[in-house]
Protein backbone atom coordinates (compact mmCIF):
# COMPACT_ATOMS: atom_id res chain seq x y z
CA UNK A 1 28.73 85.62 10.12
CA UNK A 2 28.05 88.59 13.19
CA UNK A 3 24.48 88.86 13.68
CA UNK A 4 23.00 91.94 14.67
CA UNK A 5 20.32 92.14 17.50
CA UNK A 6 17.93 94.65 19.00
CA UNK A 7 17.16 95.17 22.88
CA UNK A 8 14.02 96.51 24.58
CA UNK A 9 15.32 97.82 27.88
CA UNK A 10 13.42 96.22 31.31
CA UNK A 11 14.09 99.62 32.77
CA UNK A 12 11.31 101.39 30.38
CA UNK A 13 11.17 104.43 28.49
CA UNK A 14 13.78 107.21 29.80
CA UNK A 15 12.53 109.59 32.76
CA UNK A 16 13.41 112.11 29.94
CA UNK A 17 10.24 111.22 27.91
CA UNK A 18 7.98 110.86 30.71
CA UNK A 19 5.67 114.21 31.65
CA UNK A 20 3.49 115.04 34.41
CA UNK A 21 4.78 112.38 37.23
CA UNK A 22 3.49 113.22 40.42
CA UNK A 23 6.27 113.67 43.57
CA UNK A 24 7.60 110.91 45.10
CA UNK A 25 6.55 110.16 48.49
CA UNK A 26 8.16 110.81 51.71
CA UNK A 27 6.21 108.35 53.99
CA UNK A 28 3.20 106.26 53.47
CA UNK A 29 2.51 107.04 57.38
CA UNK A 30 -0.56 108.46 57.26
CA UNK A 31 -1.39 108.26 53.64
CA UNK A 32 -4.51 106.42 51.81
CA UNK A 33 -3.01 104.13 49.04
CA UNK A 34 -5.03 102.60 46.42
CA UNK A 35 -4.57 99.26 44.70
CA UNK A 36 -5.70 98.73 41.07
CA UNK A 37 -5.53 95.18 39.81
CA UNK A 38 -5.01 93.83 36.27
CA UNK A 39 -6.65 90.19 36.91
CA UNK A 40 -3.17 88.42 36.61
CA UNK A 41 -1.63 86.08 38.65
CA UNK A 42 -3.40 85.51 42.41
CA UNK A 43 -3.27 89.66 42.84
CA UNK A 44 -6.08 88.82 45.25
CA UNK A 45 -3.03 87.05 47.41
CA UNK A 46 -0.68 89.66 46.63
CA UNK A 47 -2.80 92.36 47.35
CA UNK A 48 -3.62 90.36 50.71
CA UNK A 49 0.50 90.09 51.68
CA UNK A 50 1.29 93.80 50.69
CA UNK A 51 -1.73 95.19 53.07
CA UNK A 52 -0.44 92.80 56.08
CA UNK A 53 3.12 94.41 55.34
CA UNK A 54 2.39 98.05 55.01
CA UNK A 55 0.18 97.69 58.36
CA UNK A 56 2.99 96.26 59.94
CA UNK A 57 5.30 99.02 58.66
CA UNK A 58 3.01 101.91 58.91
CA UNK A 59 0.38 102.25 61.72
CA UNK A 60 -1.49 104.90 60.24
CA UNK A 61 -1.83 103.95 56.47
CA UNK A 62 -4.83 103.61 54.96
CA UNK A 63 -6.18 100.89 52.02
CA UNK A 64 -8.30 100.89 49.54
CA UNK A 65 -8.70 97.63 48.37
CA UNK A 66 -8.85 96.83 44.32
CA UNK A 67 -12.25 95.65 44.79
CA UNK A 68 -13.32 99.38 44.67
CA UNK A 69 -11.64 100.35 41.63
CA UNK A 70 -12.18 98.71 37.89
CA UNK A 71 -10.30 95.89 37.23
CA UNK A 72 -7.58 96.90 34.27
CA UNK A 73 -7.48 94.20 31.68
CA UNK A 74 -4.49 94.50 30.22
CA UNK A 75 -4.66 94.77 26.43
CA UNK A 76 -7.55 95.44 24.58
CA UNK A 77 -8.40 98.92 22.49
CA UNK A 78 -7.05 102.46 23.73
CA UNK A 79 -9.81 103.77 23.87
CA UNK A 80 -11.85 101.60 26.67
CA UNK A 81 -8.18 102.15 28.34
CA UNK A 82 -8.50 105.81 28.41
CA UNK A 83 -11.93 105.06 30.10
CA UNK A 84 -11.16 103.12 32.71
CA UNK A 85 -8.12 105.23 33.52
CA UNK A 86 -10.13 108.15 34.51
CA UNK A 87 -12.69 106.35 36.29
CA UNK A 88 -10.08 104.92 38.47
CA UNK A 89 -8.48 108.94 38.74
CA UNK A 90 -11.85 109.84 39.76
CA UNK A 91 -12.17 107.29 42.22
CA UNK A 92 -9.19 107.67 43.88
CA UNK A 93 -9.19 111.62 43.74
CA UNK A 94 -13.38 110.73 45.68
CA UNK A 95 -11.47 108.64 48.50
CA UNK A 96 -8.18 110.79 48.68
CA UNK A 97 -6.20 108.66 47.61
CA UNK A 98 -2.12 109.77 48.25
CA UNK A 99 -1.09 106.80 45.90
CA UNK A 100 -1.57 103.34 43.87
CA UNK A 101 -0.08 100.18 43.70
CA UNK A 102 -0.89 99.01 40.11
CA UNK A 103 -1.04 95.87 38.23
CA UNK A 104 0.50 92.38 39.65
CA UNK A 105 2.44 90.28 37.62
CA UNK A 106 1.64 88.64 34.38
């Protein structure tokens, strides 16, 4: 007997269905990036190794750590979501922020 199975794609949804992306970066010389943490897996040490890394990289980058911005918990209702997605907007837009690293692992 052939047994049928479905497959969620790693790769996400298509760019197709996604709206309102912001440009992709040149550099990160020179830019202010932002990191937002979702309280999984030792981000406090990842957070730590990707700052060391992009300082090395870029001389003129600057961080603002995830201890500025809410912590995203992930699941929970859409709504409180929503909420904390626009505080963290309005944060970052406040500091001029150029980008974020979000999340760490799970």
């Amino acid at each position: 007997m052939k047994e049928n199975l479905s497959v969620i794609s790693p790769e996400g949804r298509p760019l197709g269905t996604t709206t309102n992306i912001s440009r992709h970066l040149d550099t990160l010389d020179g830019k202010t990036i932002g990191e937002v943490y979702n309280n999984h897996f030792k981000g406090e040490l990842m957070f730590q190794t990707y700052r060391r890394l992009f300082r090395e990289k870029y001389k003129n980058i600057k961080i603002i750590p995830y201890d500025e911005f809410p912590i995203v918990y992930v699941g929970g209702d859409p709504e409180t979501q929503k909420r904390i997605a626009k505080e963290i907007a309005a944060i970052a837009k406040e500091k001029g922020v150029d980008a974020i690293i979000t999340g760490n692992g799970g």
